[in-house]
PDB file of N, CA and C in Angstrom:
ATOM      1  N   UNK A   1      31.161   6.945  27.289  1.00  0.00           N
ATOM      2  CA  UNK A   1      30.300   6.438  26.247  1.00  0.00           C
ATOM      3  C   UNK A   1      29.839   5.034  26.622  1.00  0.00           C
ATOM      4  N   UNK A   2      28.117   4.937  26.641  1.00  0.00           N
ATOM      5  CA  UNK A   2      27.955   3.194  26.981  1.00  0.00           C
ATOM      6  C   UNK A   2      28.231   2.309  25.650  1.00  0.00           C
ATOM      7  N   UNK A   3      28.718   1.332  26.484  1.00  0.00           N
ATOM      8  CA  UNK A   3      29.416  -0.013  25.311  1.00  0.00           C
ATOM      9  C   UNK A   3      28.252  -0.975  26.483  1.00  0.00           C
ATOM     10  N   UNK A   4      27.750  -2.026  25.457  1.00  0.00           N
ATOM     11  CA  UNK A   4      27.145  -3.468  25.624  1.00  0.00           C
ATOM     12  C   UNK A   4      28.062  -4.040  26.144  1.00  0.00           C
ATOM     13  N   UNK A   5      27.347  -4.501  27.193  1.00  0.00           N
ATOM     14  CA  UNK A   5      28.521  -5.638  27.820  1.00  0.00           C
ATOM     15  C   UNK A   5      27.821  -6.880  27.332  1.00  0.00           C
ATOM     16  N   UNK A   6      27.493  -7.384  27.172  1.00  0.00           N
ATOM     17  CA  UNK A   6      27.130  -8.681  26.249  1.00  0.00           C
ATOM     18  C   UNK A   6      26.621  -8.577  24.957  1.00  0.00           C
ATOM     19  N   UNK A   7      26.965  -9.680  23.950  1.00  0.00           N
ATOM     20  CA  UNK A   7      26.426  -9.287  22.719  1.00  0.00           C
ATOM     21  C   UNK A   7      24.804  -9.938  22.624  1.00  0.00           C
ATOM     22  N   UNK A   8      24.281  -8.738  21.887  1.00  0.00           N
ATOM     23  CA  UNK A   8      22.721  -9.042  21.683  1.00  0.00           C
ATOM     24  C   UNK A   8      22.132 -10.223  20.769  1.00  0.00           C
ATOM     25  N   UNK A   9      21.456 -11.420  21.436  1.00  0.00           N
ATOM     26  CA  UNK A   9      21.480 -12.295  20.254  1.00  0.00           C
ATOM     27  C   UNK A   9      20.415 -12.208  19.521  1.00  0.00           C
ATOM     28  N   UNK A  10      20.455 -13.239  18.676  1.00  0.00           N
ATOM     29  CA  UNK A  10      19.943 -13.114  16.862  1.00  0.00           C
ATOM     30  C   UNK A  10      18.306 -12.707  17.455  1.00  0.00           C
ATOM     31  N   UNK A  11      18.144 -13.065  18.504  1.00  0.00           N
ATOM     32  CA  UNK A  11      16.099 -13.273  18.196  1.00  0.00           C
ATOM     33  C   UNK A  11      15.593 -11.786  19.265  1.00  0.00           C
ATOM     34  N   UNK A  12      16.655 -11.259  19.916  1.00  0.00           N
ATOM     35  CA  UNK A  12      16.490 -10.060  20.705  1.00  0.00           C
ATOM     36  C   UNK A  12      16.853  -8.994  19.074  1.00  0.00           C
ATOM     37  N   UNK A  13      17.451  -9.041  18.382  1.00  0.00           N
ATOM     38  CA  UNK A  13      17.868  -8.519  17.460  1.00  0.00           C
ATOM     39  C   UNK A  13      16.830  -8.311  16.244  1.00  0.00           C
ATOM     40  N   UNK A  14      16.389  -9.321  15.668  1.00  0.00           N
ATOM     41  CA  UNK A  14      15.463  -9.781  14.765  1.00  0.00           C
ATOM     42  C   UNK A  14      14.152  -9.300  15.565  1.00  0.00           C
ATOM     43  N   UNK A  15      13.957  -9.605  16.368  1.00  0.00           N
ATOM     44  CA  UNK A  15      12.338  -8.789  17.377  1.00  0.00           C
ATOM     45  C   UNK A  15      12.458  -7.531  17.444  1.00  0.00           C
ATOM     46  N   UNK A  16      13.914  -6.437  17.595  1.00  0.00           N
ATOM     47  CA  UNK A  16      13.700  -5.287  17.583  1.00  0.00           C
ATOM     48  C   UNK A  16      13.511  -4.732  16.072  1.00  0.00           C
ATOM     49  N   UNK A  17      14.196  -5.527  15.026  1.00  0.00           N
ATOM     50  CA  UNK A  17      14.136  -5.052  14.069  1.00  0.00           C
ATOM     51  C   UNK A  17      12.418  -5.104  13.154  1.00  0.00           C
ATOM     52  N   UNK A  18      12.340  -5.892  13.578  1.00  0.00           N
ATOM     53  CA  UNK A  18      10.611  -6.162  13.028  1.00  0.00           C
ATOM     54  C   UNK A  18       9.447  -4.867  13.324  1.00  0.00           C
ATOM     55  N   UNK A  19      10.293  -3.972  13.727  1.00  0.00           N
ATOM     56  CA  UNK A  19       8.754  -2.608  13.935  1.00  0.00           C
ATOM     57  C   UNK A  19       9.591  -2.025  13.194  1.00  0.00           C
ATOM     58  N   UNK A  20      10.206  -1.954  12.031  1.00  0.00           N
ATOM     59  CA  UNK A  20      11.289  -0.880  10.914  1.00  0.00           C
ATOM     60  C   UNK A  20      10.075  -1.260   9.602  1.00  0.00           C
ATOM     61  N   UNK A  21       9.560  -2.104   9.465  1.00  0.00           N
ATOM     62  CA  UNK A  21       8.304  -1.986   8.108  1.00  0.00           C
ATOM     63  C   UNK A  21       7.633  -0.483   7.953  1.00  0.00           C
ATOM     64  N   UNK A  22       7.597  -0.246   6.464  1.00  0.00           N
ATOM     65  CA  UNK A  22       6.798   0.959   6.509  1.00  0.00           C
ATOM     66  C   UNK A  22       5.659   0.504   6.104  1.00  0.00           C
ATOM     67  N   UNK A  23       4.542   1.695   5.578  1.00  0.00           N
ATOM     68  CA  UNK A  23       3.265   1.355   5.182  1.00  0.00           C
ATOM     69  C   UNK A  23       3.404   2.290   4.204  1.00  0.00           C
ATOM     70  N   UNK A  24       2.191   1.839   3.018  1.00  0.00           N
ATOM     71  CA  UNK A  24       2.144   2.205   1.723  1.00  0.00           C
ATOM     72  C   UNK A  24       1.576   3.593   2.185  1.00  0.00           C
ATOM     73  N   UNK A  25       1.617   3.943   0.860  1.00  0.00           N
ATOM     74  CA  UNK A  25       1.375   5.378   0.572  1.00  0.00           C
ATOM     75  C   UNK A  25      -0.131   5.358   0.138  1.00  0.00           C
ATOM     76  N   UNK A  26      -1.010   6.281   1.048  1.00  0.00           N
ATOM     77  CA  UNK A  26      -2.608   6.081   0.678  1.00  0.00           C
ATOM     78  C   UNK A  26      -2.904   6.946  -0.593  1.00  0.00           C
ATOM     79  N   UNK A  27      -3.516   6.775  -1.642  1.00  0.00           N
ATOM     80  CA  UNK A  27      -4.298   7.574  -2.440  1.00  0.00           C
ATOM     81  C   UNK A  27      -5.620   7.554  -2.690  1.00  0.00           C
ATOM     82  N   UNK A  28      -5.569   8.797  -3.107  1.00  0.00           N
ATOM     83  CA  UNK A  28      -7.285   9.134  -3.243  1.00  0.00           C
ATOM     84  C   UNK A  28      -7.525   9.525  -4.482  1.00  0.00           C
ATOM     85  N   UNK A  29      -8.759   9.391  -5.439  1.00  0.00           N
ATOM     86  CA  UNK A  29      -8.595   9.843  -6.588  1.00  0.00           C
ATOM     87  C   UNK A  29      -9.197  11.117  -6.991  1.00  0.00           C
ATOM     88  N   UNK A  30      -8.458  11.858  -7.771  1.00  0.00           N
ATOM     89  CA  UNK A  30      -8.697  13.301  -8.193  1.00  0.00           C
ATOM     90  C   UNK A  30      -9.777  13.439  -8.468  1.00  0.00           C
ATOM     91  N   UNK A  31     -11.109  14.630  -8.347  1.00  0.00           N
ATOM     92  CA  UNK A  31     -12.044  14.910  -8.192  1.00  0.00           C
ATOM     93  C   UNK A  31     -12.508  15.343  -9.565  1.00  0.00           C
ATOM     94  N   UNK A  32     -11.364  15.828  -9.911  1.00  0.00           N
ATOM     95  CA  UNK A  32     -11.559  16.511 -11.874  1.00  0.00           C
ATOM     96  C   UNK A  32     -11.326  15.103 -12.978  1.00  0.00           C
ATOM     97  N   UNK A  33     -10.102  14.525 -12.776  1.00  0.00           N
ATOM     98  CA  UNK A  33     -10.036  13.541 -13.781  1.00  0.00           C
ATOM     99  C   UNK A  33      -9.705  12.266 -13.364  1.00  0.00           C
ATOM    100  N   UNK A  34     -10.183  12.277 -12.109  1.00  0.00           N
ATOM    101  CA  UNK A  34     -10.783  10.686 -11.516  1.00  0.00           C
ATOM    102  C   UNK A  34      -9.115  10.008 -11.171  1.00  0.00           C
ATOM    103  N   UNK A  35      -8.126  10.376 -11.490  1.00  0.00           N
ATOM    104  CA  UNK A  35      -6.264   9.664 -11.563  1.00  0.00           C
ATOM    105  C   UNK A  35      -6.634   9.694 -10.380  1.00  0.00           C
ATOM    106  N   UNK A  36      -5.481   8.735 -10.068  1.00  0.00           N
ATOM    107  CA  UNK A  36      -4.822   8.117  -8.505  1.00  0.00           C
ATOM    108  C   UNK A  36      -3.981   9.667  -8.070  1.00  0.00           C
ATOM    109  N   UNK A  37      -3.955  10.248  -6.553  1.00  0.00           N
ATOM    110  CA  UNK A  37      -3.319  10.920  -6.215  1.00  0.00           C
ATOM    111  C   UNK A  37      -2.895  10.920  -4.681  1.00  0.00           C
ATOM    112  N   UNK A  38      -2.133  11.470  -4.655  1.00  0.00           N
ATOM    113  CA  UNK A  38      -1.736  11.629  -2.823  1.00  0.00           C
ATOM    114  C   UNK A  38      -2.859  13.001  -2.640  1.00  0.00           C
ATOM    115  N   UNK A  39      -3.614  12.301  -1.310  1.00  0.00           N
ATOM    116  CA  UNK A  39      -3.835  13.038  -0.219  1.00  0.00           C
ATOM    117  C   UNK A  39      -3.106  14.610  -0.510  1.00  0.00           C
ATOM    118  N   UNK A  40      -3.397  15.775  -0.227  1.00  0.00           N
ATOM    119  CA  UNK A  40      -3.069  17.049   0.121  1.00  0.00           C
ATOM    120  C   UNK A  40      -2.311  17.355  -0.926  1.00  0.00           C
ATOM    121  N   UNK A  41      -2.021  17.267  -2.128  1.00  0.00           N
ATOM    122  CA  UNK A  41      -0.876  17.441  -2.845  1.00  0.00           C
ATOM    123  C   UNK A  41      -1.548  17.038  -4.430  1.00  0.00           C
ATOM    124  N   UNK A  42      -1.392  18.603  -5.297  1.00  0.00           N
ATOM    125  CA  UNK A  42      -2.041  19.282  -6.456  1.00  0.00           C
ATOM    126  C   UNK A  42      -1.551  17.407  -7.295  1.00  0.00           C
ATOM    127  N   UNK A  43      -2.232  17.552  -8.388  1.00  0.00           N
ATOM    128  CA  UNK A  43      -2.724  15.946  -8.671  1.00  0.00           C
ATOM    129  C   UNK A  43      -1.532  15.974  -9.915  1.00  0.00           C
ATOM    130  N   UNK A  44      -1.100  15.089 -10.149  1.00  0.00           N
ATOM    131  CA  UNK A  44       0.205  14.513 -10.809  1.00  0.00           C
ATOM    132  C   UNK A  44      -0.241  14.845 -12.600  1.00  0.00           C
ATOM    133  N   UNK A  45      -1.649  14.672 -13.054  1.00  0.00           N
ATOM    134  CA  UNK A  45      -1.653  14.337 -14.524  1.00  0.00           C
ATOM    135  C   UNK A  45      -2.822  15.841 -14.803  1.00  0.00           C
ATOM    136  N   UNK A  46      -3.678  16.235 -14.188  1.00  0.00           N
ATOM    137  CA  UNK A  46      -4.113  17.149 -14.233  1.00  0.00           C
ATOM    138  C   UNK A  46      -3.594  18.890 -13.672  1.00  0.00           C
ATOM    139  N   UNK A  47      -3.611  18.713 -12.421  1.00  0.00           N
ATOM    140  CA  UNK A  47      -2.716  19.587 -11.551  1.00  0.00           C
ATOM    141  C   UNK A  47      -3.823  20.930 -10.854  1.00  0.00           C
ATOM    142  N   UNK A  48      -4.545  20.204 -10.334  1.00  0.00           N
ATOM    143  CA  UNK A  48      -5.693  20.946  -9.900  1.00  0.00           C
ATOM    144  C   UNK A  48      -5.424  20.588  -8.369  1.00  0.00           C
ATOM    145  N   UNK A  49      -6.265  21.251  -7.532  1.00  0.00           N
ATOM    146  CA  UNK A  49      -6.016  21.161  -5.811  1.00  0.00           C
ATOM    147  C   UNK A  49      -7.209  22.431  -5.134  1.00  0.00           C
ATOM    148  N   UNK A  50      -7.524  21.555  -5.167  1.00  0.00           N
ATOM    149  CA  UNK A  50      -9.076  22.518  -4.279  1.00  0.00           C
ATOM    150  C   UNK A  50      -9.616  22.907  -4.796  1.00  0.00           C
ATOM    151  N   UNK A  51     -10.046  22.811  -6.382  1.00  0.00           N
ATOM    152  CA  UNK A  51     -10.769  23.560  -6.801  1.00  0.00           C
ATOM    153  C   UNK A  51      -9.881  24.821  -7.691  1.00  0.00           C
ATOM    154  N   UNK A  52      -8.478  24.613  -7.470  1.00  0.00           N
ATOM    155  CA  UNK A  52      -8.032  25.684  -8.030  1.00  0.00           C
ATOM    156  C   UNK A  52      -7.012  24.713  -9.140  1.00  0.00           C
ATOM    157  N   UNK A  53      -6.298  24.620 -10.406  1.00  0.00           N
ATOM    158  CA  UNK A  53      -5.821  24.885 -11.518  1.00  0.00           C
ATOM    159  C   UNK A  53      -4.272  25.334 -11.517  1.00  0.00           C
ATOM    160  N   UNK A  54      -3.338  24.887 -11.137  1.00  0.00           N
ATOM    161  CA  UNK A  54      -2.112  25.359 -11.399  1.00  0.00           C
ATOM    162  C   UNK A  54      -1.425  24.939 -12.724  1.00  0.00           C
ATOM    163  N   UNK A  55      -0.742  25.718 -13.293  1.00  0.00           N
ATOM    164  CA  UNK A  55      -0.282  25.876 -14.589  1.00  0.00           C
ATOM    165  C   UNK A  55       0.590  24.698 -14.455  1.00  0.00           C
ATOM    166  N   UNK A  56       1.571  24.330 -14.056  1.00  0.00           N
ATOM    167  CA  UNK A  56       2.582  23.172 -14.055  1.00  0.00           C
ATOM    168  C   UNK A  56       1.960  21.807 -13.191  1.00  0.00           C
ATOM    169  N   UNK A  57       1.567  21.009 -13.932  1.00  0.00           N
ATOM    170  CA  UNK A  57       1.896  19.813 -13.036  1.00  0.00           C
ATOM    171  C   UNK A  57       2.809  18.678 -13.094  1.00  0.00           C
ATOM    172  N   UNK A  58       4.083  18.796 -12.435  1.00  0.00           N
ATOM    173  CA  UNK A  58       5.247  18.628 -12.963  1.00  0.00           C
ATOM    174  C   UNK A  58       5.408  17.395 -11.679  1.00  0.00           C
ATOM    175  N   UNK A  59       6.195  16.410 -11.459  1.00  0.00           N
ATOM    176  CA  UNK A  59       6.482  15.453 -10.627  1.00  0.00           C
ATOM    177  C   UNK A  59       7.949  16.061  -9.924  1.00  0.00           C
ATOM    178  N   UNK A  60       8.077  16.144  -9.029  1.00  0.00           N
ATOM    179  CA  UNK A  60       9.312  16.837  -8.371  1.00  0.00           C
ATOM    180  C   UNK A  60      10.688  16.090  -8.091  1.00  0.00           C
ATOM    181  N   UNK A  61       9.868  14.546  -8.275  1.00  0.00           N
ATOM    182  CA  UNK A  61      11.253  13.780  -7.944  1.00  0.00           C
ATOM    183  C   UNK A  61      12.098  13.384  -8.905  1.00  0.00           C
ATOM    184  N   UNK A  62      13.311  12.570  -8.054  1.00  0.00           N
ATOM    185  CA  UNK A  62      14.684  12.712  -9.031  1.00  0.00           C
ATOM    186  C   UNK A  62      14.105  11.326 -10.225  1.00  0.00           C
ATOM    187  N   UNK A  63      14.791  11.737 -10.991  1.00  0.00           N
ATOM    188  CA  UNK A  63      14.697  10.664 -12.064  1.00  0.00           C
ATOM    189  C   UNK A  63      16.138   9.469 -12.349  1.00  0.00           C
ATOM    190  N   UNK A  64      16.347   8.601 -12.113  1.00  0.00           N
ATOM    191  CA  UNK A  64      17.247   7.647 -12.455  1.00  0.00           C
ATOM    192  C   UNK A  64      17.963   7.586 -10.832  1.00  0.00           C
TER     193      UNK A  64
END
């Protein structure tokens, strides 16, 4: 197993860590009732997606 033979200092450390930023999440707004939505994915307050109407538009993620 490789082990470091010297320890890595603070600014070799801090420079690798600096490309870990993410980027926001793009939205586009729904075509039927104008809301903010993600790209590819049936619309949060209406629940339409291409032209088509799905019965639930439900948010999938966890709550608390």
């Amino acid at each position: 197993m490789a082990v470091p033979k010297r320890k890595m200092s603070r600014s070799n450390t801090r420079s690798r860590r600096a490309n870990w930023r993410t980027t926001a999440t793009t939205l586009t707004t729904c075509p039927q009732c104008r809301a903010m939505k993600q790209p590819h994915l049936a619309c949060p307050s209406c629940g339409t997606y291409n032209g088509r109407h799905y019965a639930v538009a439900e948010r999938t993620e966890l709550q608390g």
